[in-house]
Protein backbone atom coordinates (compact mmCIF):
# COMPACT_ATOMS: atom_id res chain seq x y z
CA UNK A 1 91.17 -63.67 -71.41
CA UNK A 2 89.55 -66.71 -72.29
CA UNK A 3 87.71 -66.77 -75.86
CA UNK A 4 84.59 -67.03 -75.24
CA UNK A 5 83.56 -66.84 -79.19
CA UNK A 6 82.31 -70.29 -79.89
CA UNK A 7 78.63 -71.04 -78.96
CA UNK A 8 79.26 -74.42 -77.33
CA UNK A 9 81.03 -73.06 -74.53
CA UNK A 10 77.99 -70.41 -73.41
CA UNK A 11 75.64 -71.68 -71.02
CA UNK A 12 71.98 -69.85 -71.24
CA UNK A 13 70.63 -68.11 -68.21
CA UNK A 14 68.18 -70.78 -67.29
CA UNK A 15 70.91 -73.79 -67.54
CA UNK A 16 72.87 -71.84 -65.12
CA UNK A 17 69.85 -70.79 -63.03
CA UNK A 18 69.49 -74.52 -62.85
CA UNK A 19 72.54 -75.22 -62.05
CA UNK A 20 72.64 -73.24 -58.97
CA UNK A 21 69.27 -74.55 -57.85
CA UNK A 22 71.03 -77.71 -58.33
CA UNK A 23 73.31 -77.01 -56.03
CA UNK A 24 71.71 -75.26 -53.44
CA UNK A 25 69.02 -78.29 -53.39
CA UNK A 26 72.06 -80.30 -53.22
CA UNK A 27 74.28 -78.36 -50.74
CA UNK A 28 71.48 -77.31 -48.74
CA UNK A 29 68.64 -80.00 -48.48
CA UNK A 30 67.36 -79.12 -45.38
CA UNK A 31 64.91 -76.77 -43.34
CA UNK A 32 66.82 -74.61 -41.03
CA UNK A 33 65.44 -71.87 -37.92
CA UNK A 34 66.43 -68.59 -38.74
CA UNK A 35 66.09 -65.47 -36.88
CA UNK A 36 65.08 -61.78 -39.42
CA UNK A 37 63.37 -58.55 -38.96
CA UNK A 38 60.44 -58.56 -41.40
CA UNK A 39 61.22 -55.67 -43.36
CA UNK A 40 58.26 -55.53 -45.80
CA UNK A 41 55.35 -57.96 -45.89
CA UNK A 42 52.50 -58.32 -48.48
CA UNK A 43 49.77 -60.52 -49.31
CA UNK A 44 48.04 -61.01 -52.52
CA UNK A 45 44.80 -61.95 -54.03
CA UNK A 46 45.08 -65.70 -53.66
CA UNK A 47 46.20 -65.46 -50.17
CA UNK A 48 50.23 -66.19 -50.42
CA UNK A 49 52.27 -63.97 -48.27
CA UNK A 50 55.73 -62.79 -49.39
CA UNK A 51 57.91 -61.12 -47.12
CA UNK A 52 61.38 -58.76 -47.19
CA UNK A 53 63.45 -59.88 -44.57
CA UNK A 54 66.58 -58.46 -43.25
CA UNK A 55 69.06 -57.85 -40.64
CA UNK A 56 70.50 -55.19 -39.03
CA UNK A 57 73.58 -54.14 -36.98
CA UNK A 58 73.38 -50.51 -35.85
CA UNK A 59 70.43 -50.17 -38.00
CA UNK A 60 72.76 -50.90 -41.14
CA UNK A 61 71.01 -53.41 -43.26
CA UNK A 62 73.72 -56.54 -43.40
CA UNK A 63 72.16 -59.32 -44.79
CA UNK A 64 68.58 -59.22 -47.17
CA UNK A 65 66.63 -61.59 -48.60
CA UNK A 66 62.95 -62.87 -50.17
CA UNK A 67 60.95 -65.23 -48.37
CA UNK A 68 56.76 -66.46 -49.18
CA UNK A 69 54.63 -68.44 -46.87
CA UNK A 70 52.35 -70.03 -49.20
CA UNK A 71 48.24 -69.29 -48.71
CA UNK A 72 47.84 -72.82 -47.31
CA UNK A 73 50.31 -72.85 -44.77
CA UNK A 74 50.09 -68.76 -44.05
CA UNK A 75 46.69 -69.42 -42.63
CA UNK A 76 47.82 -71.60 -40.03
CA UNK A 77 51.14 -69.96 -39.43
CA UNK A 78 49.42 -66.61 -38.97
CA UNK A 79 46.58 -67.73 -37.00
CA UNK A 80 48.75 -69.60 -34.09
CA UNK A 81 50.84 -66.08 -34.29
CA UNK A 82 48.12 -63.84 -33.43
CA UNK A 83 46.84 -65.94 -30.86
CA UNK A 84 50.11 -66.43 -29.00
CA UNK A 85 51.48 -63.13 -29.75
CA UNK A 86 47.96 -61.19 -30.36
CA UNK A 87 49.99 -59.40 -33.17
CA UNK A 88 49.46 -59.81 -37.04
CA UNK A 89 53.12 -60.08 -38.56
CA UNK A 90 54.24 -57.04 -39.55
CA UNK A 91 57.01 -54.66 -40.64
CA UNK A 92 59.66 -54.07 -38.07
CA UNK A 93 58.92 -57.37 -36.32
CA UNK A 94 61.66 -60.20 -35.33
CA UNK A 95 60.84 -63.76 -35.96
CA UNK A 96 62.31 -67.01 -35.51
CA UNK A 97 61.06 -68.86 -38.24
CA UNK A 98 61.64 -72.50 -39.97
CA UNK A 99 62.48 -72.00 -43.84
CA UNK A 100 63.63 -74.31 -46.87
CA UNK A 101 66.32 -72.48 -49.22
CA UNK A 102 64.89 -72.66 -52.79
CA UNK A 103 65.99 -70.46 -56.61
CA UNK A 104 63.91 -70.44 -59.10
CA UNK A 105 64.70 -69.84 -62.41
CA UNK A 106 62.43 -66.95 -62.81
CA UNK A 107 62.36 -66.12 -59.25
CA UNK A 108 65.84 -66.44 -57.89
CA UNK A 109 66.98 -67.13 -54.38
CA UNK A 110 64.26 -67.11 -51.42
CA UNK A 111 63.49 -68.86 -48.57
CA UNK A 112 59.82 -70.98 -48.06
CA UNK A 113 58.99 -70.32 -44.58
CA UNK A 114 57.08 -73.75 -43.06
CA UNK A 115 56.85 -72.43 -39.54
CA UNK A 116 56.96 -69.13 -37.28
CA UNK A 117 57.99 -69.49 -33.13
CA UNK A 118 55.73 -66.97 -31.71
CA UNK A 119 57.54 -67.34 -28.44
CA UNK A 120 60.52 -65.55 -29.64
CA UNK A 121 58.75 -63.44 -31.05
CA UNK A 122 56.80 -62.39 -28.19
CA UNK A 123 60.67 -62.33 -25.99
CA UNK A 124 62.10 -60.10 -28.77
CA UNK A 125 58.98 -57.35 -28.57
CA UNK A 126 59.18 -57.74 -24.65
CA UNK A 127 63.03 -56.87 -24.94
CA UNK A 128 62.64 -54.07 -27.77
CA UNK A 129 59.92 -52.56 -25.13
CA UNK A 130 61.60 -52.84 -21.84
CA UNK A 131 64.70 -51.40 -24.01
CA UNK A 132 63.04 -48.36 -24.77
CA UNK A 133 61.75 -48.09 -21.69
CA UNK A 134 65.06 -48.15 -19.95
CA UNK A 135 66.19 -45.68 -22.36
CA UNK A 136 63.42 -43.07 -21.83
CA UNK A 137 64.06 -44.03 -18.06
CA UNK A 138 67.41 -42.77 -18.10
CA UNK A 139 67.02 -39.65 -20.12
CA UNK A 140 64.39 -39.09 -17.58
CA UNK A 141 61.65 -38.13 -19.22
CA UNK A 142 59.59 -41.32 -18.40
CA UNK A 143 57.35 -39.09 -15.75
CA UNK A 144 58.16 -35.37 -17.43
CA UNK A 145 53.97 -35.89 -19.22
CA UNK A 146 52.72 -36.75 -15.78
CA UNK A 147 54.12 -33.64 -14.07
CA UNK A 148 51.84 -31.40 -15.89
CA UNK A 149 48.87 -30.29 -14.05
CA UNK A 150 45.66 -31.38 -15.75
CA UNK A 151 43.35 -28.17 -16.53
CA UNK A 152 40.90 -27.45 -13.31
CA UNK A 153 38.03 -27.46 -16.29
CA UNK A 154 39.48 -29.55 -19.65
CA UNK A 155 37.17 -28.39 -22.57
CA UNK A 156 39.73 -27.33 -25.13
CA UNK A 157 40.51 -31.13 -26.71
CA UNK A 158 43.09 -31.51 -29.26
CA UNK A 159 42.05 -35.70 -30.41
CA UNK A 160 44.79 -37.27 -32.30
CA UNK A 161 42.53 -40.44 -33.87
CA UNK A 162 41.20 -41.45 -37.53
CA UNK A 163 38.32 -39.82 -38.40
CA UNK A 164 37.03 -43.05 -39.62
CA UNK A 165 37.29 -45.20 -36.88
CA UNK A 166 34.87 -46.17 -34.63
CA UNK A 167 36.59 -45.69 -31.31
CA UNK A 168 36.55 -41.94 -32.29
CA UNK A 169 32.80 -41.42 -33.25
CA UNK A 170 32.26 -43.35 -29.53
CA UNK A 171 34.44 -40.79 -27.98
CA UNK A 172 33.02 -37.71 -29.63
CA UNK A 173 29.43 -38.90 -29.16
CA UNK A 174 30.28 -39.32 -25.20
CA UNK A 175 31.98 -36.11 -24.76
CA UNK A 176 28.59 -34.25 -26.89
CA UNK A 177 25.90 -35.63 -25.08
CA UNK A 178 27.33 -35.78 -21.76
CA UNK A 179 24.63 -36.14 -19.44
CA UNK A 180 25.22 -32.38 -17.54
CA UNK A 181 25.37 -30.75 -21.34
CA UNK A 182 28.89 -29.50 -20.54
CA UNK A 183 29.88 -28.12 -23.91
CA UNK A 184 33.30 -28.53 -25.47
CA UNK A 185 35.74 -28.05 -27.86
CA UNK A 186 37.75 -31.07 -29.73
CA UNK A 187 39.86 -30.27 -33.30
CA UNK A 188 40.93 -33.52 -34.79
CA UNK A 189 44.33 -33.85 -36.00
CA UNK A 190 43.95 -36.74 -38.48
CA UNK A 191 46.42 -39.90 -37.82
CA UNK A 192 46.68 -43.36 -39.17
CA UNK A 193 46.57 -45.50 -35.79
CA UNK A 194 47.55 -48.44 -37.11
CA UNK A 195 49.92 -49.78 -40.38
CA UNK A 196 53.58 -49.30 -41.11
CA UNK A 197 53.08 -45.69 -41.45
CA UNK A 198 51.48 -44.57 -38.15
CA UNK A 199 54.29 -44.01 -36.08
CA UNK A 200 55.16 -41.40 -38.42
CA UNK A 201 51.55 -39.66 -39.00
CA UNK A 202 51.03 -39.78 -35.22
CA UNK A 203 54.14 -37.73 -34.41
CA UNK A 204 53.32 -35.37 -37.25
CA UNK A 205 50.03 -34.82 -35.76
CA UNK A 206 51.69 -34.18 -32.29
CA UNK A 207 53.86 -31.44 -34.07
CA UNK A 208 50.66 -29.86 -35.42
CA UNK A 209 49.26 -29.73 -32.08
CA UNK A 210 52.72 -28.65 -30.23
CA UNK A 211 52.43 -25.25 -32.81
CA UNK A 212 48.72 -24.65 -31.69
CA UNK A 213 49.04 -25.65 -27.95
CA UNK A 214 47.70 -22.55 -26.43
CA UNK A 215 44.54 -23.04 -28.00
CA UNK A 216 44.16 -26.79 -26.56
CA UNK A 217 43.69 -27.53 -22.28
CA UNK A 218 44.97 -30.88 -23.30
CA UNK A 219 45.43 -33.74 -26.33
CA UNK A 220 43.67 -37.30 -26.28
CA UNK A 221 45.48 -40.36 -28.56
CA UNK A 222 42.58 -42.46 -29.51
CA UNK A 223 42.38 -45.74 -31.25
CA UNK A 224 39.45 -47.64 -32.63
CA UNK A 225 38.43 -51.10 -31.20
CA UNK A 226 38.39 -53.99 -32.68
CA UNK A 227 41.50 -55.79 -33.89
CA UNK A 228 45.05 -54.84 -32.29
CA UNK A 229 46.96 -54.90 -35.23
CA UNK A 230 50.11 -53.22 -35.53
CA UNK A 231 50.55 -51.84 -32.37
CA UNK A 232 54.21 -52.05 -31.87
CA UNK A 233 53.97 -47.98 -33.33
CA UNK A 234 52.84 -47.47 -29.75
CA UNK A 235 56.19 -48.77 -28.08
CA UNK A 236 58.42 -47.18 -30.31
CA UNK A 237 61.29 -45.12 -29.04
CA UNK A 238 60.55 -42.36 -31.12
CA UNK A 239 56.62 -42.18 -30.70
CA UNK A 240 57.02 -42.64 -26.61
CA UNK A 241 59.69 -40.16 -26.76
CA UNK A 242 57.28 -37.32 -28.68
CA UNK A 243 54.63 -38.32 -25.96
CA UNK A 244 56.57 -37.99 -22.79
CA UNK A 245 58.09 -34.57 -23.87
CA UNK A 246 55.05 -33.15 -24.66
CA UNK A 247 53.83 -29.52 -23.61
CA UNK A 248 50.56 -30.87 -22.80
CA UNK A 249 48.68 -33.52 -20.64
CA UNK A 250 48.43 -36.46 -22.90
CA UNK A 251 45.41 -39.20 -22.59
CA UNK A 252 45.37 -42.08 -24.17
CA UNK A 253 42.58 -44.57 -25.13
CA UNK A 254 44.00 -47.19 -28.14
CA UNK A 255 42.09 -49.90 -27.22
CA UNK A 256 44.87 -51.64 -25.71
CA UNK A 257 43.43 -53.75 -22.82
CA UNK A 258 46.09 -56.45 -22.18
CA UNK A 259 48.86 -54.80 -21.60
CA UNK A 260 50.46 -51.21 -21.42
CA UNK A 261 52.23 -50.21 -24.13
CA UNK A 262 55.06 -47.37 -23.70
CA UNK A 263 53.13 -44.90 -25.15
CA UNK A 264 50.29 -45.64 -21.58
CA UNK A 265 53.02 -45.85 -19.75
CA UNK A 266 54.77 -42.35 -20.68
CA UNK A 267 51.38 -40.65 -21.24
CA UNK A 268 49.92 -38.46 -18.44
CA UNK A 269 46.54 -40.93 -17.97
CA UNK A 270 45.98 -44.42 -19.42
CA UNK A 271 42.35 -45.29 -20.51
CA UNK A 272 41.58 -48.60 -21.58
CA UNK A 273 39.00 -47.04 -24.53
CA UNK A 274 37.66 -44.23 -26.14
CA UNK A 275 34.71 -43.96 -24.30
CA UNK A 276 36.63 -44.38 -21.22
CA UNK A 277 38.61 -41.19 -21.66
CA UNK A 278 35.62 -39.07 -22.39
CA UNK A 279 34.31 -40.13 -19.30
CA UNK A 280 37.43 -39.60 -17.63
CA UNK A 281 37.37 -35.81 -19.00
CA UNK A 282 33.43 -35.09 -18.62
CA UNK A 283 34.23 -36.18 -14.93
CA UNK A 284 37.14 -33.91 -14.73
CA UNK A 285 35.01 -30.79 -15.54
CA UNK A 286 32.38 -32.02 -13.10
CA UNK A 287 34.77 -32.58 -10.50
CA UNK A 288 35.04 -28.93 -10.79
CA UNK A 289 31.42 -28.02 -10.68
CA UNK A 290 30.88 -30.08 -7.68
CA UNK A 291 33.80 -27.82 -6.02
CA UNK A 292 32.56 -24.90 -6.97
CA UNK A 293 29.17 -26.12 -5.68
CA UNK A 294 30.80 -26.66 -2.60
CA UNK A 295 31.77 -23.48 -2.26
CA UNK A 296 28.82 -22.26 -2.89
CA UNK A 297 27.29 -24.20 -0.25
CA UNK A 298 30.15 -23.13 2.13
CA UNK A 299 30.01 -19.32 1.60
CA UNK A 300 26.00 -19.37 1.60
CA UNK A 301 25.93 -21.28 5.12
CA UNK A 302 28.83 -19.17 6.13
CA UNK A 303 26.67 -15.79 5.15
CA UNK A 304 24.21 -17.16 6.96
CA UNK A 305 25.81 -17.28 10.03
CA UNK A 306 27.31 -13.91 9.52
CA UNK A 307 24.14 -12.65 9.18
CA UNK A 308 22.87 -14.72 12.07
CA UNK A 309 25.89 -13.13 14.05
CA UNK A 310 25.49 -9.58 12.96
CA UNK A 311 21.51 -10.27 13.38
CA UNK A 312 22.41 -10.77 17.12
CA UNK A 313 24.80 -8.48 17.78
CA UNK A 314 22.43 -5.76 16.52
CA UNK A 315 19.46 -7.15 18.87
CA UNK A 316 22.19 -6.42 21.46
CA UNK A 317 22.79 -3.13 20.81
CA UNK A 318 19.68 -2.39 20.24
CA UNK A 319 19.07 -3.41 23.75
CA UNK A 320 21.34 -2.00 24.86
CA UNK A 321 20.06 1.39 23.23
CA UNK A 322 16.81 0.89 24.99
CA UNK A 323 18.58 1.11 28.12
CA UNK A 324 20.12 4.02 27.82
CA UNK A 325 17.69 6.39 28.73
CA UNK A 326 16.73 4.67 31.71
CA UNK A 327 20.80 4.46 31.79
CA UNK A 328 21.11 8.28 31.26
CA UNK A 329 18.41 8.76 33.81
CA UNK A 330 19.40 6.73 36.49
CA UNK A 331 22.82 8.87 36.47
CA UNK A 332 20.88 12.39 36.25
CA UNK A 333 19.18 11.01 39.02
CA UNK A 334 22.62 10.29 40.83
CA UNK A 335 24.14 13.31 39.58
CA UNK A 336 20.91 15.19 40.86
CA UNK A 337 21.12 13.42 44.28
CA UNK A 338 24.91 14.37 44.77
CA UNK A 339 24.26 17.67 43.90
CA UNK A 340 21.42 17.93 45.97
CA UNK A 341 23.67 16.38 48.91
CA UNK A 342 26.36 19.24 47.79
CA UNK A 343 23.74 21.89 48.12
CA UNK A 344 22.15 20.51 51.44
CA UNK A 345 25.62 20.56 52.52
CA UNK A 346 26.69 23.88 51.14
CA UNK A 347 23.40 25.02 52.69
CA UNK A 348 24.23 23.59 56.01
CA UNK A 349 27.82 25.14 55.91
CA UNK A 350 26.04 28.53 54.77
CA UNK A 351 23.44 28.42 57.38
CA UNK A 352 26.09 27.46 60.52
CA UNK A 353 27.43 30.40 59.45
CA UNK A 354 25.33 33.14 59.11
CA UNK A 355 23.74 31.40 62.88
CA UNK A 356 27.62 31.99 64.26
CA UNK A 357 27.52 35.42 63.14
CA UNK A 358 23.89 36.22 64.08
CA UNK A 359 24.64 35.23 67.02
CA UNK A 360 27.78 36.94 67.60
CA UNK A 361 25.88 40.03 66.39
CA UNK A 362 23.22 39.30 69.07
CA UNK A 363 25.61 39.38 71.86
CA UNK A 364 27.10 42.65 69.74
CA UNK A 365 23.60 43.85 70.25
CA UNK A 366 22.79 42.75 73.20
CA UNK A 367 26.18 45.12 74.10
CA UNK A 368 24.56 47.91 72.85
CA UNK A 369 21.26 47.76 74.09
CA UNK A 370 20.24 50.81 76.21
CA UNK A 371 18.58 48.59 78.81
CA UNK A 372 22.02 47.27 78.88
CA UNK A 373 23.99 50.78 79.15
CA UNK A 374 22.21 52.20 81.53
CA UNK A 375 22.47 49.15 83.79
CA UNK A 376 26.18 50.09 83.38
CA UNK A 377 25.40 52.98 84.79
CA UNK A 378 24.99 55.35 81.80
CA UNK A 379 22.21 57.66 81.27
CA UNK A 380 20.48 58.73 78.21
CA UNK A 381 19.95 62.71 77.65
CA UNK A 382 16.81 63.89 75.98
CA UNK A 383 15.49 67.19 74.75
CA UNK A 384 11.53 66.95 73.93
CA UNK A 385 12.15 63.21 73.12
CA UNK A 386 15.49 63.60 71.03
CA UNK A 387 18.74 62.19 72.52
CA UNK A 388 21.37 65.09 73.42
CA UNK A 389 24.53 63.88 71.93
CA UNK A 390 26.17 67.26 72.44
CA UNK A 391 26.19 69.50 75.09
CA UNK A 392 26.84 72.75 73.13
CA UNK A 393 23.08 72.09 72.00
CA UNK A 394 21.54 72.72 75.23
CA UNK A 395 20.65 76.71 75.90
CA UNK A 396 19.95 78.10 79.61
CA UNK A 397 16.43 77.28 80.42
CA UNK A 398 16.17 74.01 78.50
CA UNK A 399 14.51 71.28 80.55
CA UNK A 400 16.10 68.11 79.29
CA UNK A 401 15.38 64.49 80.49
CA UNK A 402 17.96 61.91 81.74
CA UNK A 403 16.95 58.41 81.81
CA UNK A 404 18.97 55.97 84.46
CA UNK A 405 18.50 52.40 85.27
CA UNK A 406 16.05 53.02 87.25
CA UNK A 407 13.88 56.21 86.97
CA UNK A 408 13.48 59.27 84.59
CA UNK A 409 15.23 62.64 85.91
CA UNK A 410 14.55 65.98 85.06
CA UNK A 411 16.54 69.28 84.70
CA UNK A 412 17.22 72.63 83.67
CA UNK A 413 20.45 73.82 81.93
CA UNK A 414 22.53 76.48 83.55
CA UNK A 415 25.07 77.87 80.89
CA UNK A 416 27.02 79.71 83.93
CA UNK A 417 27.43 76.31 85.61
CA UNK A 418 29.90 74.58 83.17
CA UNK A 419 33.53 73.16 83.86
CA UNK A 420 36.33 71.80 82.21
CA UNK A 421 37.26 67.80 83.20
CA UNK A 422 40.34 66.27 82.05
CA UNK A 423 41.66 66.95 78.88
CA UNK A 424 38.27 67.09 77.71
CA UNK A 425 37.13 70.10 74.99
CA UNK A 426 33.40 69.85 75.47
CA UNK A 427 31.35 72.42 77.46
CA UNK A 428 29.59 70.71 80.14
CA UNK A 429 26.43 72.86 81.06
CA UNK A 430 25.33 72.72 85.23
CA UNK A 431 22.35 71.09 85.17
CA UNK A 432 19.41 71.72 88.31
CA UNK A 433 17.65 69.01 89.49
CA UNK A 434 13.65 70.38 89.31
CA UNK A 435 12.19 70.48 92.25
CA UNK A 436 10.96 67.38 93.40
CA UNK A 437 13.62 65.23 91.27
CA UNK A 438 16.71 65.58 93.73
């Protein structure tokens, strides 16, 4: 090892401080475009900005080093930036930038950054975006938020915003004095909405709502207006991601006019503001009452016409009730003339006969009449007026009467005078004509 002992041959830390700014100045005399991710970025009280800046490959850090724009220079630099880009710088960003190399002897190595290409810039946010858009696209999840079903009546509001920003009072004040005085229910979950460290509050606030989602209809992601610094949080793969996969419908309002970012585009409904997506929830709820209205309206009239309906129909029977005596009597009065016919006819059938057998009894009696007997040639016995029927009756002596067809006749019995005719058992007695009767 070289003997390093005598004093003469040590060289002081600023002689070989200036030695290498020597030789960088020397080596490397010019300005040169450089592309960096801004890792950290601050600016102090006189206005200079210094700046970490790094790069990556597979999000291993492979290269690092200091940079400053000085106050003078910043102001212009960071003006024509927001205007072309309308982004502040900020961490996480990629820039093409123009830069001297300088060491200072206090300081050490750094770069002084002259000028700042927004246009690359603006090509390398574009490509980060659409790059996390493809990738949510093909883990399909891009739509899974919009495939929930918004709540028929959304009044249970979890709002993910700062509680000091203005966008929020604009959208609370909206929601509360709503000019139907629907009344609802918002819980803030407190995030930082803009800064290096809202990507991560805003997906801590999601996970506080995820644990308490049954008690919300939906979640609103609010942003104050004003100034649209450090939105890039919004298209970040990890923020976008936490949206899209979320349990519940998702609104968002961050103030974001120009263009989407991929948080609007994963989200179930984009808003432009605030204000706009209390609107767009105080019209969801009356969207409701106007359908229940219509219902109303629709089973009302249709009551109506039931009642209408029913109204008639009972006027009908009830007409038809009156009628039914007249109904009832009109077929008495049939029934009564049918039986009435029956009996007339039963009557007739009755009365034909009882003429056929009066009649046949006439001619019976016209058979048996006496007048017609004795035209037969029969006579008729009597004994003081009563007919002889037998002649063992008669006694000797008896003056009986015979009445012909013509002319009375009279005699007296003669017991000795009888004979036997035929086969006949009765006594015949002899009768004597009276004198003056033969």
């Amino acid at each position: 090892m070289e003997d390093i002992s005598s004093e003469k041959q040590a060289l002081s830390l600023s002689q070989l401080n200036g030695l290498i700014k020597a030789a960088i100045t020397n080596t490397l005399p010019d300005m040169y475009w450089v592309v960096a991710e801004i890792a950290e970025i601050k600016l102090n009280q006189r206005g200079h900005c210094y700046l970490e800046l790094v790069e990556k490959e597979d999000d291993a850090t492979i290269a690092q080093i200091k940079a400053a724009i000085w106050a003078y220079e910043y102001r212009s630099i960071s003006s024509k930036f927001q205007k072309a880009t309308n982004e502040h710088l900020s961490r996480g960003m990629k820039i093409l930038f123009l830069a001297a190399v300088t060491f200072h002897e206090v300081y050490g190595l750094s770069l002084n950054i002259k000028n700042i290409d927004p246009t690359y810039t603006i090509g390398e946010m574009a490509r980060k975006r659409q790059e996390v858009i493809e990738r949510i696209r093909k883990e399909g999840i891009i739509d899974k938020n919009k495939l929930l079903e918004l709540p028929l009546v959304p009044q249970r509001i979890a709002v993910i915003s700062s509680p000091t920003a203005a966008g929020y009072g604009d959208f609370i004040n909206h929601l509360d004095r709503n000019p139907y005085s629907y009344r609802f229910v918002h819980v803030l979950f407190p995030a930082l909405m803009q800064g290096n460290e809202a990507e991560a509050s805003i997906i801590n606030a999601l996970g506080q709502i995820r644990k308490k989602r049954t008690g919300f209809d939906l979640a609103v992601m609010i942003r104050g207006g004003g100034s649209t610094i450090d939105l890039s949080c919004f298209d970040s793969y990890a923020l976008s991601s936490a949206v899209a996969t979320f349990p519940l419908p998702i609104i968002s309002g961050i103030g974001h006019e120009k263009d989407d970012t991929v948080v609007d585009i994963v989200a179930h409904t984009r808003m432009k503001t605030p204000t706009a997506v209390a609107e767009f929830i105080v019209s969801g709820v009356r969207a409701f009452e106007e359908t229940v209205l219509g219902l109303e309206t629709r089973l009302v009239n249709r009551a109506d016409e039931l009642l209408k309906d029913e109204k008639q129909r009972l006027i009908s029977l009830a007409r038809q009730i009156s009628l039914v005596p007249y109904r009832l009597k009109s077929i008495q009065l049939n029934r009564l003339l049918l039986v009435q016919k029956d009996i007339r006819g039963h009557i007739r059938q009755i009365f034909h006969a009882n003429r056929n057998r009066l009649e046949i009894m006439q001619q019976a009696v016209r058979h048996l009449d006496p007048e017609q007997v004795l035209r037969r040639g029969y006579s008729i016995t009597r004994h003081k007026g009563k007919v002889v029927k037998d002649a063992a009756s008669l006694k000797n002596g008896m003056v009986i009467e015979s009445t012909l067809h013509k002319g009375t006749v009279a005699s007296i019995v003669q017991s000795g005078r009888t004979r036997k005719e035929g086969k006949s058992h009765g006594k015949k007695q002899r009768t004597d004509l009276l004198p003056g009767l033969e």
